[in-house]
N, C-alpha and C. Protein backbone atom coordinates (compact mmCIF):
# COMPACT_ATOMS: atom_id res chain seq x y z
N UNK A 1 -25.47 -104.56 31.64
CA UNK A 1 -24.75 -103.31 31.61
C UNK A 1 -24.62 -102.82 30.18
N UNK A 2 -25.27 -101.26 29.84
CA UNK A 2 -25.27 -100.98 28.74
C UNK A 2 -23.26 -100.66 28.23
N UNK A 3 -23.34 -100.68 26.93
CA UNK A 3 -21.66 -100.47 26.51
C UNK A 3 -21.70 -99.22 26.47
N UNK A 4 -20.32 -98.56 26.75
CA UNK A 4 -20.23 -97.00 26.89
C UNK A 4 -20.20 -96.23 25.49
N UNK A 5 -21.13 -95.12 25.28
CA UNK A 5 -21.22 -95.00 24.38
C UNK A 5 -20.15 -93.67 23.60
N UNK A 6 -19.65 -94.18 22.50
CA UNK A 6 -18.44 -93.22 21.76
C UNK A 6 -18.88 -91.83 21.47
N UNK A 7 -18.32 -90.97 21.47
CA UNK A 7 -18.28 -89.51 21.34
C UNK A 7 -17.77 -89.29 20.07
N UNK A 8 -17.76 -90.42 19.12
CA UNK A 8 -17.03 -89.99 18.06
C UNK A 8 -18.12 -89.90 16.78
N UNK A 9 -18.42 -89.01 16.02
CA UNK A 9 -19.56 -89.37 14.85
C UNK A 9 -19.15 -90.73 13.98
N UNK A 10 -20.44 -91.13 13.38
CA UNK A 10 -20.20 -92.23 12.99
C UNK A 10 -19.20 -91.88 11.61
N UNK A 11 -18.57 -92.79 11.18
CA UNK A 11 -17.39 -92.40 9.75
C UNK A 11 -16.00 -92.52 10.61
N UNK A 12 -15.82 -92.90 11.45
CA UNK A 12 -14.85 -92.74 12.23
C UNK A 12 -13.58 -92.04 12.45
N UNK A 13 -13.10 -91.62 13.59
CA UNK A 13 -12.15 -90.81 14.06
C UNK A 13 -11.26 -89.85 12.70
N UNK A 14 -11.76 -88.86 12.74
CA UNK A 14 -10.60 -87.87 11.80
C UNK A 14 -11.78 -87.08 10.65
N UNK A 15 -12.84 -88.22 10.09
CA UNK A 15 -14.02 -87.45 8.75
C UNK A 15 -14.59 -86.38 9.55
N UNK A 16 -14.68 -86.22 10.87
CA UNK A 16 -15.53 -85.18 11.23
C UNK A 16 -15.06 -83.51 11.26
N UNK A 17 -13.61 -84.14 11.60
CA UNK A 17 -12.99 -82.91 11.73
C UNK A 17 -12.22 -82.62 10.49
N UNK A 18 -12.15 -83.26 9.41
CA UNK A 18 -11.80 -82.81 8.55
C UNK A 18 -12.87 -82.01 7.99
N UNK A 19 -14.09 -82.58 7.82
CA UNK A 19 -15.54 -82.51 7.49
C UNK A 19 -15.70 -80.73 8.19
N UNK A 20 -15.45 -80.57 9.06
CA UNK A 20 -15.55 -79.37 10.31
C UNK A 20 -14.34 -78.06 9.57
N UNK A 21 -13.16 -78.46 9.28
CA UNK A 21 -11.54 -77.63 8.42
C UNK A 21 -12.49 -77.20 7.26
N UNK A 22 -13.21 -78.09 6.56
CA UNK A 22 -13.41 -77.15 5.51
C UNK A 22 -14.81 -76.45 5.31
N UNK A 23 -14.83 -76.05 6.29
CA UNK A 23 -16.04 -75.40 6.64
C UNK A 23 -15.42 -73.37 6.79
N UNK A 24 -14.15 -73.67 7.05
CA UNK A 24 -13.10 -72.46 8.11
C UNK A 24 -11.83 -72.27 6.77
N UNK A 25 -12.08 -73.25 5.39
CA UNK A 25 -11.13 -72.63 4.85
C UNK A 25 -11.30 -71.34 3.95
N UNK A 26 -12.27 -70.97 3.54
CA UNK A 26 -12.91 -69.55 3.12
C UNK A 26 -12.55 -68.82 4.11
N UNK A 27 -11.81 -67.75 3.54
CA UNK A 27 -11.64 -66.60 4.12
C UNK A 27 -13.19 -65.43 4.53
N UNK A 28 -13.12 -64.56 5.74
CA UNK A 28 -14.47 -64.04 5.55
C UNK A 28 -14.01 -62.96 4.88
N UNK A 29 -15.10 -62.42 3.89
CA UNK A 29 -14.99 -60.79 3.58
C UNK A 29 -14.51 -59.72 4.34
N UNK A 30 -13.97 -58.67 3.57
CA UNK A 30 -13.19 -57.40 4.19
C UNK A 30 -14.60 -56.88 4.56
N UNK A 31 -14.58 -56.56 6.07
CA UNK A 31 -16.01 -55.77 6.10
C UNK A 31 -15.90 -55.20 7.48
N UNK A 32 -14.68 -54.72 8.19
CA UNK A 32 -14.93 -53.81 9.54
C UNK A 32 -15.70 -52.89 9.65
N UNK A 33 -15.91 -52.37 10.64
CA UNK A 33 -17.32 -51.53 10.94
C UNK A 33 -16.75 -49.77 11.45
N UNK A 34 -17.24 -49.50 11.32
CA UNK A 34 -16.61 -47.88 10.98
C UNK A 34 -16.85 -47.49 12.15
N UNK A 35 -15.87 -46.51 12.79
CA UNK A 35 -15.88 -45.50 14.02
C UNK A 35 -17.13 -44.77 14.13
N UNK A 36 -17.38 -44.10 15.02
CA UNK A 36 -17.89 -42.87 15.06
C UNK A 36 -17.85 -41.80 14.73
N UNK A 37 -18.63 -41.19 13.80
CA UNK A 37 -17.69 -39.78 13.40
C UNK A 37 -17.35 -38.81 14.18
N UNK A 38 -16.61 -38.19 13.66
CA UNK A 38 -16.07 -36.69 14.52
C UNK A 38 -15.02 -37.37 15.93
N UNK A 39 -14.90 -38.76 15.46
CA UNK A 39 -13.76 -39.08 17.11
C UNK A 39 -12.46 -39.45 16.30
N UNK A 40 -11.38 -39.36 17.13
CA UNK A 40 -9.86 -39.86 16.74
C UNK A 40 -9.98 -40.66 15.55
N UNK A 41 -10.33 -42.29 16.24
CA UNK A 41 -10.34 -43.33 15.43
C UNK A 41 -11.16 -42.78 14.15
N UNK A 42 -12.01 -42.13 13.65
CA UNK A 42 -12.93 -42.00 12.73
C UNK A 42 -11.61 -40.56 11.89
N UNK A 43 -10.89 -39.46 12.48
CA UNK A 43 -9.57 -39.09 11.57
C UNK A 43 -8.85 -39.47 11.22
N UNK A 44 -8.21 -40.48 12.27
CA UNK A 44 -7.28 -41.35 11.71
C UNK A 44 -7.75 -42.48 10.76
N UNK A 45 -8.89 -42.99 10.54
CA UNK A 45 -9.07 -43.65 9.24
C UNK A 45 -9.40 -43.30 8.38
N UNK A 46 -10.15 -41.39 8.33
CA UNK A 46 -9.77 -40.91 7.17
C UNK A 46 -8.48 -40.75 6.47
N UNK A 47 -7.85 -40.54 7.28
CA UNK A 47 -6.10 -39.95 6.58
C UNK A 47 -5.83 -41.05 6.28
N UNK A 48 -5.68 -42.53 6.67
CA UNK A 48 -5.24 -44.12 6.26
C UNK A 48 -6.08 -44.44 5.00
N UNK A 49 -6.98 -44.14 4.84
CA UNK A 49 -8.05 -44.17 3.69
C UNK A 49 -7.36 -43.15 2.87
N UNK A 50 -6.98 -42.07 3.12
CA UNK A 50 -6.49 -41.14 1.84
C UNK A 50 -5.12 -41.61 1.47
N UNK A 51 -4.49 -42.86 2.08
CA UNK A 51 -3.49 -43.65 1.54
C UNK A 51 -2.07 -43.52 2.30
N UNK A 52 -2.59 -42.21 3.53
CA UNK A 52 -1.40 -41.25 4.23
C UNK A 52 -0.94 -42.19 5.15
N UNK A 53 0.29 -42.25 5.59
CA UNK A 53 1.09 -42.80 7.14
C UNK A 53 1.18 -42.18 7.55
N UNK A 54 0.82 -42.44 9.04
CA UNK A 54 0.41 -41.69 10.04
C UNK A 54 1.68 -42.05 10.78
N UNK A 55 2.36 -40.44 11.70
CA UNK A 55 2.57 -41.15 12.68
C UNK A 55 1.76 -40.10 14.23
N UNK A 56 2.89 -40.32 14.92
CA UNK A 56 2.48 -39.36 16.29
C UNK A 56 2.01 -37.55 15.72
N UNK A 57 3.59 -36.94 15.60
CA UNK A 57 3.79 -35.60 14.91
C UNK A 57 2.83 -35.56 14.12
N UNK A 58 2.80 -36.10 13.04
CA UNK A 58 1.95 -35.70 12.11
C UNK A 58 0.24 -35.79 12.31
N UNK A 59 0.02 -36.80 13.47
CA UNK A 59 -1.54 -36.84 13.76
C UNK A 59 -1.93 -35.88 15.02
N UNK A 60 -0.82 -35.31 15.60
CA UNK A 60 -0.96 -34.28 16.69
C UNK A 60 -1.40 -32.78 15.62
N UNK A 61 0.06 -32.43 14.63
CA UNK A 61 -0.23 -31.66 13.87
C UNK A 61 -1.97 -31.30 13.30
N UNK A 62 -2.75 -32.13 12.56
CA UNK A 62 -3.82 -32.56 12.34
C UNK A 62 -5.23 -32.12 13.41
N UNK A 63 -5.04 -33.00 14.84
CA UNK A 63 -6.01 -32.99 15.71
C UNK A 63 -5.41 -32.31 16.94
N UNK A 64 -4.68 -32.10 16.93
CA UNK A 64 -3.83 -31.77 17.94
C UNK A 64 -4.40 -32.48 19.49
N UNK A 65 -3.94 -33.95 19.14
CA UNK A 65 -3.71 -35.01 19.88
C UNK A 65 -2.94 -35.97 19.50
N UNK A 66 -2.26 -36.11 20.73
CA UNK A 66 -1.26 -37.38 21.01
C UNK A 66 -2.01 -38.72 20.92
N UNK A 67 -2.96 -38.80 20.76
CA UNK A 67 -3.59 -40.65 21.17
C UNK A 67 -3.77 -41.23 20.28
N UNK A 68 -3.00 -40.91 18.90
CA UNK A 68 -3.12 -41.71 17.57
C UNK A 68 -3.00 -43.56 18.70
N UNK A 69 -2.19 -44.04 19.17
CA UNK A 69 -2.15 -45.21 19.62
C UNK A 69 -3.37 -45.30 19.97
N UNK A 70 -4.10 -44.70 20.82
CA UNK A 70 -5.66 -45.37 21.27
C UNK A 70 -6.20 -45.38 19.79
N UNK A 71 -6.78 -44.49 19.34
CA UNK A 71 -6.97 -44.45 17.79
C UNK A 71 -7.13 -45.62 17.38
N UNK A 72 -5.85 -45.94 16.94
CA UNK A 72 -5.43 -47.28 15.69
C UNK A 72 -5.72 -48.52 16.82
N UNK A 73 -5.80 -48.45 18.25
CA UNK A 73 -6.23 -49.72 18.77
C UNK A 73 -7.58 -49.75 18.66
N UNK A 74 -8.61 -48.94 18.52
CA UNK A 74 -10.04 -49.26 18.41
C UNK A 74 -10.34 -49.51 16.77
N UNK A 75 -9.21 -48.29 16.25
CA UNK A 75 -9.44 -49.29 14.94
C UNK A 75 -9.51 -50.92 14.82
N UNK A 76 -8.71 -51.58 15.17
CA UNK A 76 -7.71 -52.89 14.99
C UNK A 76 -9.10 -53.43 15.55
N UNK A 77 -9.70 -53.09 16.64
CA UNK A 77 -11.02 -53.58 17.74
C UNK A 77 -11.95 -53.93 16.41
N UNK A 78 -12.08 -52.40 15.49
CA UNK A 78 -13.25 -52.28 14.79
C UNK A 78 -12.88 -53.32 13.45
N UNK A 79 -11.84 -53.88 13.38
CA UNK A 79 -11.55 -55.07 12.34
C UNK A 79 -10.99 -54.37 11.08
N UNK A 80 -9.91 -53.18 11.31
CA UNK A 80 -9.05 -52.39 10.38
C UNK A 80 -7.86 -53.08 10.76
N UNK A 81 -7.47 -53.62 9.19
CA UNK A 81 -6.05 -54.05 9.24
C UNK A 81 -4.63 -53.28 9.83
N UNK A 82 -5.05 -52.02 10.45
CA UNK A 82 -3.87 -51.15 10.23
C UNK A 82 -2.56 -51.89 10.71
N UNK A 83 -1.26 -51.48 9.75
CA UNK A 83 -0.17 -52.05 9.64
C UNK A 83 0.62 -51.16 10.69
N UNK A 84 1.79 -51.47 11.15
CA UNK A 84 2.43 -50.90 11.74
C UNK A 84 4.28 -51.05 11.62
N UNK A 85 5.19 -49.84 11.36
CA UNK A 85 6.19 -50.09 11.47
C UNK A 85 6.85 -49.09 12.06
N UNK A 86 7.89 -49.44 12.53
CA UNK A 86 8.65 -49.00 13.64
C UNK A 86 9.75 -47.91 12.70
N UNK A 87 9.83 -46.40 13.21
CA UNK A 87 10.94 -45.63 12.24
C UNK A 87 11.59 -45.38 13.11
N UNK A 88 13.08 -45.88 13.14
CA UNK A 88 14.32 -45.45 13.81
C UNK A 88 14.45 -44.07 13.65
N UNK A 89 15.13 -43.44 14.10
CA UNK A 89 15.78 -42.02 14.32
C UNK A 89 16.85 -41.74 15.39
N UNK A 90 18.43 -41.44 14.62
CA UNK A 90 19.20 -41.15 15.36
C UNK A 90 19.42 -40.90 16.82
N UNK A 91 19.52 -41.24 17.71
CA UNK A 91 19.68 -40.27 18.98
C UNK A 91 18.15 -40.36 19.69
N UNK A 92 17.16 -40.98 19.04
CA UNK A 92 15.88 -40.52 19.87
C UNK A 92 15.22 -41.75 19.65
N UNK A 93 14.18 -41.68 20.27
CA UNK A 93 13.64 -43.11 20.41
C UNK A 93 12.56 -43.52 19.02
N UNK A 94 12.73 -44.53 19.06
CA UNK A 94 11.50 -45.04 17.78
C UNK A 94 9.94 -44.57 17.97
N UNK A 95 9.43 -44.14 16.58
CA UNK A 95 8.01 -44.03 16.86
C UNK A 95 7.34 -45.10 15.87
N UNK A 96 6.31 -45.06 15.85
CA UNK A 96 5.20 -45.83 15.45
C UNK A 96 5.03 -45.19 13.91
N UNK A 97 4.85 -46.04 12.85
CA UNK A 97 4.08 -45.32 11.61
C UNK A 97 3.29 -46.54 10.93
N UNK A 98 2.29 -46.14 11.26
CA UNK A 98 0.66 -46.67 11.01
C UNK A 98 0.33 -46.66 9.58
N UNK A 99 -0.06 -47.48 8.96
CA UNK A 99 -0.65 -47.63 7.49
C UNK A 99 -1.65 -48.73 7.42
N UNK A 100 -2.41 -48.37 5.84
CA UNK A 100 -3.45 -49.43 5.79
C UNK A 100 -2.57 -50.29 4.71
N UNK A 101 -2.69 -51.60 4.33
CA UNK A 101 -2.13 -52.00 2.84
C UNK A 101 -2.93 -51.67 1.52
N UNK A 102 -2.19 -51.16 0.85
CA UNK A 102 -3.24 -50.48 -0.48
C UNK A 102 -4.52 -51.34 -1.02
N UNK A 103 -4.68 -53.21 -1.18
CA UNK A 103 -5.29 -53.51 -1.36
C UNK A 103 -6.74 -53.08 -0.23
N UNK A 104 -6.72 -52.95 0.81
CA UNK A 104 -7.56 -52.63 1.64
C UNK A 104 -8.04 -51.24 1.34
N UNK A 105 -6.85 -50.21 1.05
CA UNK A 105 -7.71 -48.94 0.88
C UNK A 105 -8.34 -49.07 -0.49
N UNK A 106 -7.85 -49.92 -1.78
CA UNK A 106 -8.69 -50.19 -2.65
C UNK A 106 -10.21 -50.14 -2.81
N UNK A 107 -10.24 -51.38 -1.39
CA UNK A 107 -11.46 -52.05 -1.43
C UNK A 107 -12.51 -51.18 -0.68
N UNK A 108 -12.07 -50.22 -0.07
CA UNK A 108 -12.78 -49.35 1.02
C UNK A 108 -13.34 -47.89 -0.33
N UNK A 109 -12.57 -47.89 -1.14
CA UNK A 109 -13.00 -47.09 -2.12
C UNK A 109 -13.90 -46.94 -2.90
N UNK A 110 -14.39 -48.02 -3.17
CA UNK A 110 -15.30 -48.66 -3.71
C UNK A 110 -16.42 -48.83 -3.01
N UNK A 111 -16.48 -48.67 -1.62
CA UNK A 111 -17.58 -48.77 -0.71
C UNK A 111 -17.97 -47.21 -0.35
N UNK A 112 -18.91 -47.60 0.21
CA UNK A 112 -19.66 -46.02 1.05
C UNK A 112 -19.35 -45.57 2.77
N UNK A 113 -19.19 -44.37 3.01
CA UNK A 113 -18.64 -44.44 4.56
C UNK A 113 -19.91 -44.56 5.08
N UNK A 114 -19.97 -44.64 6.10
CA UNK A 114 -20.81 -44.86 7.89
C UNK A 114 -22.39 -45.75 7.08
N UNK A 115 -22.27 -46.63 6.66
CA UNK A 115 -23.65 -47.38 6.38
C UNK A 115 -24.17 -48.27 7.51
């Protein structure tokens, strides 16, 4: 009867997967992939690129559409950090205000759109 054979690489239990961690500790490059032009998501990351917070009002004003939320979710899809914080207001309900963090619009500055 052959002996059952281990699943473990040879160096035993723990070198492999440590061996495997630092493979994943490099961060990857800033490099999401850009909308389509002329759609929501592709205005709303111009105006986040021009450094602006977005919210509802102000991106209806603009396109005169309400779907900044779909928007910034295909952003987020397309691998845009967009930030999000919540603005109280007296008497009425909270809205959404959307931003990029400046190091990101930095780095997007320096690059070229739709390549």
């Amino acid at each position: 009867m052959d002996a059952p054979q281990s699943k473990t690489p040879a160096g035993g239990p723990g070198q492999f997967d440590a061996a495997q961690q630092s493979l994943f500790d490099e961060q990857p490059a800033f490099c999401p992939q850009w909308p389509n032009p002329a759609t929501l998501p592709d205005k709303a990351l111009d105006r986040l690129i021009a450094g602006e917070r977005l919210t509802h009002p102000k991106f209806q004003a603009r396109t005169g559409s309400w779907r900044l939320a779909a928007a910034i979710k295909v952003l987020r899809w397309l691998g845009w950090p967009v930030q999000t914080d919540e603005l109280r207001r007296p008497g009425r309900r909270p809205i959404a205000d959307y931003w990029l963090p400046p190091e990101f619009v930095q780095a997007i500055k320096g690059g070229s759109r739709h390549e």
